[in-house]
C-alpha atoms as a PDB file:
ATOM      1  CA  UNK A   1      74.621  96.559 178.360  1.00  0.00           C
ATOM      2  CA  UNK A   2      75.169  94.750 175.343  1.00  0.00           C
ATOM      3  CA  UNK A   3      71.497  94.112 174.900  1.00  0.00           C
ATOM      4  CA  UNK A   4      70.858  97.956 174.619  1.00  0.00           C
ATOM      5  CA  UNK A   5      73.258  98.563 172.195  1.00  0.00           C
ATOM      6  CA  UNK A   6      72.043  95.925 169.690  1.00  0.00           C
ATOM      7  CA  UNK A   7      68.552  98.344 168.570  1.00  0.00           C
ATOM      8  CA  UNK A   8      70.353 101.245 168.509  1.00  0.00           C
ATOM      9  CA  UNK A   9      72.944  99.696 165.859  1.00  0.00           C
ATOM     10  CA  UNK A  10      70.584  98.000 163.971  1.00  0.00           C
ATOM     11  CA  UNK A  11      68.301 101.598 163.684  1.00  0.00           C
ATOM     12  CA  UNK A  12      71.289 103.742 162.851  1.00  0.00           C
ATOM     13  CA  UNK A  13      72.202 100.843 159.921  1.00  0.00           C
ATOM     14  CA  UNK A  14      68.744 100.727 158.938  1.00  0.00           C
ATOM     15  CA  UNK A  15      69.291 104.615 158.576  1.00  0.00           C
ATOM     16  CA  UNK A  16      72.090 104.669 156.745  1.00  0.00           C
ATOM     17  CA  UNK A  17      71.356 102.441 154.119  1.00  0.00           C
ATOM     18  CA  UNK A  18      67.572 104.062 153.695  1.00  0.00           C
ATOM     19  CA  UNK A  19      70.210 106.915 153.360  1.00  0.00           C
ATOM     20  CA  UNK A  20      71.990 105.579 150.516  1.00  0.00           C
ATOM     21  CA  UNK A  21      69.521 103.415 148.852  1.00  0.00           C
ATOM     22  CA  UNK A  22      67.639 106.771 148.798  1.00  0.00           C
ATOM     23  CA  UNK A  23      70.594 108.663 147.461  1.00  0.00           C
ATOM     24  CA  UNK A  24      71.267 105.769 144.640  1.00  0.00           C
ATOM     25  CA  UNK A  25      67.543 106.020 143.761  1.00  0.00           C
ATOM     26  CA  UNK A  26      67.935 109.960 142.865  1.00  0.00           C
ATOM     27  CA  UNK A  27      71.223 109.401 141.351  1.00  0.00           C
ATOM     28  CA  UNK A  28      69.260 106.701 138.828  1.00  0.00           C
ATOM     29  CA  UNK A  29      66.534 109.021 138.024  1.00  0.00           C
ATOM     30  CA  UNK A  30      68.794 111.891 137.417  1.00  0.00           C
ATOM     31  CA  UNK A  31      70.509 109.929 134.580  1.00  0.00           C
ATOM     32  CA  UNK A  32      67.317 108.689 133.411  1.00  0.00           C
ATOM     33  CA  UNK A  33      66.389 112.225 132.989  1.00  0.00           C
ATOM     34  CA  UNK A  34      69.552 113.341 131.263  1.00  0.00           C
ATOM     35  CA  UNK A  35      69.455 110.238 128.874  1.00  0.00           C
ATOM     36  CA  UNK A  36      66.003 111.501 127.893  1.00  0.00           C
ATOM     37  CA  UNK A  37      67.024 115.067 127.132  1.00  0.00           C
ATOM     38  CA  UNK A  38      69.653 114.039 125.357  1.00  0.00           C
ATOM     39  CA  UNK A  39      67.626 111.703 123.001  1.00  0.00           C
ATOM     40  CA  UNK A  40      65.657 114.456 122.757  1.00  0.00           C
ATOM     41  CA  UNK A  41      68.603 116.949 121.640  1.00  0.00           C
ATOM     42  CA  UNK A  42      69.432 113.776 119.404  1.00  0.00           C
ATOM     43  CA  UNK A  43      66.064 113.623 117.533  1.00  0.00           C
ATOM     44  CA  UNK A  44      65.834 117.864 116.719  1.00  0.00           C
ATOM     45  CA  UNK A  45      69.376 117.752 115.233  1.00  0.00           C
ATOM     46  CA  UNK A  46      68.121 114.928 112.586  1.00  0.00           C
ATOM     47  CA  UNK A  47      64.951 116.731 111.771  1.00  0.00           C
ATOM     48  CA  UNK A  48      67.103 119.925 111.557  1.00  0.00           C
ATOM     49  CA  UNK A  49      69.375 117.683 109.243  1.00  0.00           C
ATOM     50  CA  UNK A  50      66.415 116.431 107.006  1.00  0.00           C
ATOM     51  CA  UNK A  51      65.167 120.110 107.029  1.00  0.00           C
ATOM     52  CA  UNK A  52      68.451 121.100 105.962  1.00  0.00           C
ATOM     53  CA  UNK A  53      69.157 118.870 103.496  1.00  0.00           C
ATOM     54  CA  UNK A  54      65.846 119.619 101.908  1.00  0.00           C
ATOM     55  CA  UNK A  55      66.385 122.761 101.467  1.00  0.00           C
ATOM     56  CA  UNK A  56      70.109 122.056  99.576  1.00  0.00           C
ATOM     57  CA  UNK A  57      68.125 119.447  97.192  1.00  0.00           C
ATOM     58  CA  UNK A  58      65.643 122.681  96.609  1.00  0.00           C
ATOM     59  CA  UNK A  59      68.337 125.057  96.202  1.00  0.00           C
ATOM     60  CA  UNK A  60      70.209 122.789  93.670  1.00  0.00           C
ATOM     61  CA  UNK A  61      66.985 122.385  91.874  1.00  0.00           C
ATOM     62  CA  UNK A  62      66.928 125.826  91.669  1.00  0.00           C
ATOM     63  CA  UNK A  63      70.067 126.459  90.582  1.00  0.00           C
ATOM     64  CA  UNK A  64      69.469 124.167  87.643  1.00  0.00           C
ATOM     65  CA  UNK A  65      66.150 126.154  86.673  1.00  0.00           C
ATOM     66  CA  UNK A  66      68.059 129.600  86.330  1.00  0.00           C
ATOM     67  CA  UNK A  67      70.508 127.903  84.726  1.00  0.00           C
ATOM     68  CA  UNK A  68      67.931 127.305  81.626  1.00  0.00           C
ATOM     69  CA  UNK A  69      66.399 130.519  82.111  1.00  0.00           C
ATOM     70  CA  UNK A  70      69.306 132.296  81.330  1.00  0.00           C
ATOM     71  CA  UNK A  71      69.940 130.101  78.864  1.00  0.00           C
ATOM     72  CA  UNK A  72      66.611 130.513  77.138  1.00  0.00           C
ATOM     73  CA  UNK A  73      66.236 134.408  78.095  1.00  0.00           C
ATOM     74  CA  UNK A  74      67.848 137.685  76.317  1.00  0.00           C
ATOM     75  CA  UNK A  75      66.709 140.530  78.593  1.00  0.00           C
ATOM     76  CA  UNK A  76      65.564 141.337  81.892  1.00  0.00           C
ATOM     77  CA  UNK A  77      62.259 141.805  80.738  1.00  0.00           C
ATOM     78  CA  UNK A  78      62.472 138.064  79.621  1.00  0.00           C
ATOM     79  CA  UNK A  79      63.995 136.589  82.711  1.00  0.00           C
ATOM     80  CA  UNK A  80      61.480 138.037  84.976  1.00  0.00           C
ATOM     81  CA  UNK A  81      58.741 137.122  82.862  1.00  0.00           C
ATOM     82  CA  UNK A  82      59.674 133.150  82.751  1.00  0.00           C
ATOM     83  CA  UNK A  83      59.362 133.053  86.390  1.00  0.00           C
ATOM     84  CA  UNK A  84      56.401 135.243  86.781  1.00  0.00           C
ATOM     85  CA  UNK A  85      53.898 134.448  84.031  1.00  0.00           C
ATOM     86  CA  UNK A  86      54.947 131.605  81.759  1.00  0.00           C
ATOM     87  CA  UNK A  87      56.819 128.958  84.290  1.00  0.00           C
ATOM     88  CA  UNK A  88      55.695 129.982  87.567  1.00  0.00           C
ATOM     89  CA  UNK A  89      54.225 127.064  88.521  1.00  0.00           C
ATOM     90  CA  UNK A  90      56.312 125.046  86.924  1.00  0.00           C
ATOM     91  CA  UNK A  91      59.187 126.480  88.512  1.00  0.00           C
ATOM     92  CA  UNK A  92      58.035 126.266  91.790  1.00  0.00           C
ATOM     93  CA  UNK A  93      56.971 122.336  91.219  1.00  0.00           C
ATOM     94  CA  UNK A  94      60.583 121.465  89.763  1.00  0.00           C
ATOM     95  CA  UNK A  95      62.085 123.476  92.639  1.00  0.00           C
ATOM     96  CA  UNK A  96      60.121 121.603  95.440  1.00  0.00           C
ATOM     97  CA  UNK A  97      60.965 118.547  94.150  1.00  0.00           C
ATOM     98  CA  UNK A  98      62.871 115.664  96.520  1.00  0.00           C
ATOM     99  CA  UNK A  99      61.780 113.210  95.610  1.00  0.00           C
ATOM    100  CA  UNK A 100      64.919 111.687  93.967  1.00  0.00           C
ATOM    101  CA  UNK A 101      66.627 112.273  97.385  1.00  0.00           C
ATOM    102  CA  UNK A 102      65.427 109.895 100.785  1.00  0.00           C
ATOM    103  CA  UNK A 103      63.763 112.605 102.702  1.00  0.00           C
ATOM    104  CA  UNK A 104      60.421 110.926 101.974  1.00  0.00           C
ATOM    105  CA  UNK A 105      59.145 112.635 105.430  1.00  0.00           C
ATOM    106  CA  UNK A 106      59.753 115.844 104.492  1.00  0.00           C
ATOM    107  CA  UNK A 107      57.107 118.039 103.403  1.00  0.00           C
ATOM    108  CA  UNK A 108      58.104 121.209 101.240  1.00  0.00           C
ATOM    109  CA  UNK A 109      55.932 124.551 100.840  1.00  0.00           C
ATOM    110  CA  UNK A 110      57.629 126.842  98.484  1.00  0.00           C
ATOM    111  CA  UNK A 111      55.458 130.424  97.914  1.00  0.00           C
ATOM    112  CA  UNK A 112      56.551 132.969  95.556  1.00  0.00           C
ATOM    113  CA  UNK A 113      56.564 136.520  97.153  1.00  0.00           C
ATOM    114  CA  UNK A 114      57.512 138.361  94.864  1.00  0.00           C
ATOM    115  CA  UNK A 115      56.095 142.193  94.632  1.00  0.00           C
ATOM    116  CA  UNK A 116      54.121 142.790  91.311  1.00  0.00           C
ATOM    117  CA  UNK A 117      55.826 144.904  89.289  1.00  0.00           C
ATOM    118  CA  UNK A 118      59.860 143.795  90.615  1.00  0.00           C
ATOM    119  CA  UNK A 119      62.036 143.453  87.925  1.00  0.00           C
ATOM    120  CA  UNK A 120      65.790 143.329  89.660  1.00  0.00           C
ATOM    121  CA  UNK A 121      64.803 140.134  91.727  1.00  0.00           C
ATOM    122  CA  UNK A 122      62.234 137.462  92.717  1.00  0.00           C
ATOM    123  CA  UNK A 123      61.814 136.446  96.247  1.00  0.00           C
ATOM    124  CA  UNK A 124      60.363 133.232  97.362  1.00  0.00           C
ATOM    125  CA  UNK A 125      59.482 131.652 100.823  1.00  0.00           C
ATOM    126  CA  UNK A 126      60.700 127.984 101.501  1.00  0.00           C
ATOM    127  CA  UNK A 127      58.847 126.192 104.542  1.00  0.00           C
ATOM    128  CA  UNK A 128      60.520 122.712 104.928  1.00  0.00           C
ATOM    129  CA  UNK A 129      58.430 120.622 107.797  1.00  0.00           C
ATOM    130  CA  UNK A 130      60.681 117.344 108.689  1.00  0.00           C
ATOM    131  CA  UNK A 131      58.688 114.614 110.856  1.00  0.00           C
ATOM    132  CA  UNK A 132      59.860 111.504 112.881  1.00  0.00           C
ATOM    133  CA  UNK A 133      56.833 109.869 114.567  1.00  0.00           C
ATOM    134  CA  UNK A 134      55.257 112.644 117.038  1.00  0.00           C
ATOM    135  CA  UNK A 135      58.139 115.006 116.752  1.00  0.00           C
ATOM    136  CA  UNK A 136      58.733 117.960 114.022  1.00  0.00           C
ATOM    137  CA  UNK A 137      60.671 120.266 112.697  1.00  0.00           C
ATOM    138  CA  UNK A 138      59.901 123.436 110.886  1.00  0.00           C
ATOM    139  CA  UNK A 139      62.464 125.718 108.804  1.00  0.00           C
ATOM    140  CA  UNK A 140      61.533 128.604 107.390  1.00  0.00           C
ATOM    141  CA  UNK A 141      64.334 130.905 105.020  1.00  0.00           C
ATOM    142  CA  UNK A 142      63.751 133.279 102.180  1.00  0.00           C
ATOM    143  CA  UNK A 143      65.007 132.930  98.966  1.00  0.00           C
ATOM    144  CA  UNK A 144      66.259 135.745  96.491  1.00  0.00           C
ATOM    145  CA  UNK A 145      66.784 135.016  92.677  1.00  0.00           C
ATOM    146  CA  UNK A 146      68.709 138.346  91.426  1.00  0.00           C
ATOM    147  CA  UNK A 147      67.928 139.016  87.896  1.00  0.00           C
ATOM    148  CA  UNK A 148      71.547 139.009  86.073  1.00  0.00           C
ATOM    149  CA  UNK A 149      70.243 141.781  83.098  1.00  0.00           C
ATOM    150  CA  UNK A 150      69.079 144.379  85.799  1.00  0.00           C
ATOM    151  CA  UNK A 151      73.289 144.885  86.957  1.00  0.00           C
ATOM    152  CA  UNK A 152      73.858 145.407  83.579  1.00  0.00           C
ATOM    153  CA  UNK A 153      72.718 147.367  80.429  1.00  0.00           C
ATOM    154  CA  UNK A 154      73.581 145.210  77.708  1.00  0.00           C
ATOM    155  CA  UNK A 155      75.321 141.424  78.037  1.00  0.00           C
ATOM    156  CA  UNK A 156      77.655 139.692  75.460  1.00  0.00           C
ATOM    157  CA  UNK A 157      77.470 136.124  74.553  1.00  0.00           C
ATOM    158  CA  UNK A 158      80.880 135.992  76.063  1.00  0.00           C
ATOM    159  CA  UNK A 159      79.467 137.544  79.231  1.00  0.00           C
ATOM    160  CA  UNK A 160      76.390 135.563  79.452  1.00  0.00           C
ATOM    161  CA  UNK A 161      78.680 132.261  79.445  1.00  0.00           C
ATOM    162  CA  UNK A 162      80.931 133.681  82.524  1.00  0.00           C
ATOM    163  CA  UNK A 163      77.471 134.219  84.710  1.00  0.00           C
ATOM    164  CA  UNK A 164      77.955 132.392  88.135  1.00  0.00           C
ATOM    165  CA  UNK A 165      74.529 131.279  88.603  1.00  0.00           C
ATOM    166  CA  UNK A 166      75.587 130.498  92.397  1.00  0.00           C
ATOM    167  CA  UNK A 167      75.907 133.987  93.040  1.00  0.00           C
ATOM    168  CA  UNK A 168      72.569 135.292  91.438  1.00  0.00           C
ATOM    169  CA  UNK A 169      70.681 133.090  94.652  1.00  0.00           C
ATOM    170  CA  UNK A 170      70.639 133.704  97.847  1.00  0.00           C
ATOM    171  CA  UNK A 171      69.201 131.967 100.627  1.00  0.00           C
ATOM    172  CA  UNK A 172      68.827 134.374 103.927  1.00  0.00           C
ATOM    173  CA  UNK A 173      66.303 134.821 107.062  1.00  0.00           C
ATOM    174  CA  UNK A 174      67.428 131.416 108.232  1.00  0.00           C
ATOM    175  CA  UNK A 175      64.072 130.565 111.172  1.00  0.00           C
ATOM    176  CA  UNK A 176      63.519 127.766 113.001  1.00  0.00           C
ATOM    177  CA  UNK A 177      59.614 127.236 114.140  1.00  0.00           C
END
């Protein structure tokens, strides 16, 4: 009787731990998996940062150049004009640049859309792409430089000085591509 017995017992163990080792082998992969993902999640909130922080070192940069153009500008006429015709491209090269910054793998597009013919503000597009070996990131938001004469008729020296500049930019339409 004992004789019988002995198979069955050593089938049902063999069972059992197929069972388990089975069990152990999906628990393993299912961690694996997760680990993955969340490297993954990992990896798009740097790029996100680098995007992100591209687009402050822009915005400061920006900041700066309407700083001098109000500085260097009496009337709305004049302020639109230094963006437009004179400085254009000089803005918009000033504006893109990072390079004093460590985001050396971010790549900055900066297009002025601006209607012809606008005088109360100046709208630009700012496409940051941030890369990490295969993987990118691409931001787009809009950017909106209010002119400061068009809210007002005439501005006083002691006026022009009190000018946030902060408030005359806005950055809006935050996408992620």
């Amino acid at each position: 009787m004992l004789q019988k017995n002995n198979g069955s017992v050593l089938i049902i163990t063999l069972i059992i731990f197929s069972l388990v080792s089975t069990i152990c082998f999906m628990c393993t992969s299912l961690v694996y998996s997760n680990i993955k993902i969340s490297s993954l999640e990992i990896k798009n909130l740097k790029l996100k940062e680098d995007s992100l922080s591209a687009i402050e070192v822009i915005y400061s940069n920006m900041l700066e150049e309407v700083e001098n153009a109000i500085d260097s500008t009496e009337n709305s006429d004049e302020f639109i004009n230094y963006f437009k015709y004179d400085n254009c491209r000089s803005f918009i090269l000033k504006s893109k640049d990072i390079s004093k910054s460590d985001l050396d793998k971010v790549l900055v597009e900066l297009t002025n859309k601006t209607p012809f013919g606008e005088i109360n503000k100046l709208e630009f597009d700012l496409k940051t792409i941030a890369t990490r070996g295969s993987y990118k990131k691409d931001i787009l938001v809009k950017i909106r430089i209010d002119n400061p004469w068009s809210k007002v008729n005439l501005i006083q020296d002691e006026e022009k000085e009190d000018l946030n500049v902060y408030d005359l930019i806005t950055i809006y339409n935050y996408e992620e591509l």
